[in-house]
Protein backbone atom coordinates (compact mmCIF):
# COMPACT_ATOMS: atom_id res chain seq x y z
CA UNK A 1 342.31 161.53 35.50
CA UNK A 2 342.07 158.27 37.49
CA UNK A 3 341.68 154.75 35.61
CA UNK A 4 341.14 151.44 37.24
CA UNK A 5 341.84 147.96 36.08
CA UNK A 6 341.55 144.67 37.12
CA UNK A 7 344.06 142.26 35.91
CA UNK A 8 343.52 138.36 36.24
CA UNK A 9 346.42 136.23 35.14
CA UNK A 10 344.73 133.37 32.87
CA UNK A 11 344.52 130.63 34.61
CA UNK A 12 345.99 131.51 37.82
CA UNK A 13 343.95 132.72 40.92
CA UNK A 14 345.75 135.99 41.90
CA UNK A 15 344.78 139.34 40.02
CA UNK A 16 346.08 142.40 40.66
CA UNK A 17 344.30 145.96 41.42
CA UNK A 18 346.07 148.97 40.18
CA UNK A 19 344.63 152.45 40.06
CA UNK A 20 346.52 155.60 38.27
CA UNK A 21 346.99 158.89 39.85
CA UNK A 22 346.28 158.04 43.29
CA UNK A 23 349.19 158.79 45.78
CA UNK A 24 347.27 157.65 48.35
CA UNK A 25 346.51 154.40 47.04
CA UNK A 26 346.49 151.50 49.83
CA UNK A 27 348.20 148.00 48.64
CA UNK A 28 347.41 145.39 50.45
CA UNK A 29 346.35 141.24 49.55
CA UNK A 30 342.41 140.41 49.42
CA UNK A 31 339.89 138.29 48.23
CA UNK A 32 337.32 139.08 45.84
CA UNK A 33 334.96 137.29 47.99
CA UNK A 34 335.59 140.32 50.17
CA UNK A 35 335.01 142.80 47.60
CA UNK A 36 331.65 141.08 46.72
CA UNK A 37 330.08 140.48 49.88
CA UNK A 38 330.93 144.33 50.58
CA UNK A 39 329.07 145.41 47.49
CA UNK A 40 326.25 143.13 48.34
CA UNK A 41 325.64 144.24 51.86
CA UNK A 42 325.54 147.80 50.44
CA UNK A 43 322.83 147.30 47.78
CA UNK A 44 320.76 144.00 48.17
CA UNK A 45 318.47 145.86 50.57
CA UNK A 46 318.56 148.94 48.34
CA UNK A 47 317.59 146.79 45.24
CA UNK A 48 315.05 144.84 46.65
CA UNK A 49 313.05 148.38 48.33
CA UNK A 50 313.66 149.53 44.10
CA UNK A 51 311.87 146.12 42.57
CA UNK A 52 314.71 145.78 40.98
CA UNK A 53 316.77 142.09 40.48
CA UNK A 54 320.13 141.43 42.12
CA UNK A 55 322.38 138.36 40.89
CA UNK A 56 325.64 137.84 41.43
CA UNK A 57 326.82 135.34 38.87
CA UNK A 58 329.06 132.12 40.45
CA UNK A 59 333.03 133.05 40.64
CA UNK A 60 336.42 132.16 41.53
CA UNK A 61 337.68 133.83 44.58
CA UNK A 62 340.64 135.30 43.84
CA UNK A 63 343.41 136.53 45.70
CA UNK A 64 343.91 139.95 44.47
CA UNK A 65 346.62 142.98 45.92
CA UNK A 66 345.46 146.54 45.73
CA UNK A 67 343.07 149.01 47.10
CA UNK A 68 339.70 147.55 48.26
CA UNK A 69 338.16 150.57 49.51
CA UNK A 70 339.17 152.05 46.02
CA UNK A 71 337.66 148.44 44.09
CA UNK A 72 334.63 148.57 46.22
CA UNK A 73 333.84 152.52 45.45
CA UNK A 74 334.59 151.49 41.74
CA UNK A 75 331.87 148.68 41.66
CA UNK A 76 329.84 151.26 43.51
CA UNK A 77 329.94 153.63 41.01
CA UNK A 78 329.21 150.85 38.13
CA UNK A 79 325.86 149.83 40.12
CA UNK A 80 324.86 153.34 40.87
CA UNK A 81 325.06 154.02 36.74
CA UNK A 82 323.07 150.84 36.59
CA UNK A 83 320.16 151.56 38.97
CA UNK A 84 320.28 155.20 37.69
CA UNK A 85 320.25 154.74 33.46
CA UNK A 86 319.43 151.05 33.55
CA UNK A 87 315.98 149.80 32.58
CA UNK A 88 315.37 148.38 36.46
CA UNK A 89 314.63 144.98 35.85
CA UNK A 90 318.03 143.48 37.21
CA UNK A 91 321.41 143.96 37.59
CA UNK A 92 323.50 140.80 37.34
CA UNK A 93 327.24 140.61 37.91
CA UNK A 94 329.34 138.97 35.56
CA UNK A 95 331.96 135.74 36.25
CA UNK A 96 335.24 135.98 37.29
């Protein structure tokens, strides 16, 4: 089983990206801005052709170390469940 976390230290602006069972799992330092602009290139276009509201709340760009290509493919699989079981209004991201 594979679990993913994000962990922000309060106050600070570094987080950390950790995901169990991977051996293959690729450490490196990145910014969430990154992360985000990756996930919106993938499905603004996609929304918009669906009707369906994108927002990306305001945020702190962190400095995070871990996988991106594993963070990004876990956001991925958050907005697919949206668009697929939500009620297609809008998906709006939350703030950092």
């Amino acid at each position: 089983m594979t679990t993913a976390t994000i962990v922000l230290e309060g106050g600070a602006t570094r987080g950390v990206f950790t995901s169990g069972a991977l051996d293959y799992l690729m450490e490196q330092d990145l910014y969430l801005s990154h992360v985000i602009d990756a996930i919106r290139g993938l499905y603004e276009e996609k929304l918009h052709n669906l009707h369906t509201g994108f927002q990306i709340a305001s945020y702190t760009d962190l400095l995070l170390k871990g996988d991106a290509d594993r963070l990004i493919e876990v956001l991925q699989n958050l907005l697919e469940n949206a668009i697929k079981y939500g009620d297609g209004k809008c998906i709006s991201g939350v703030r950092w």
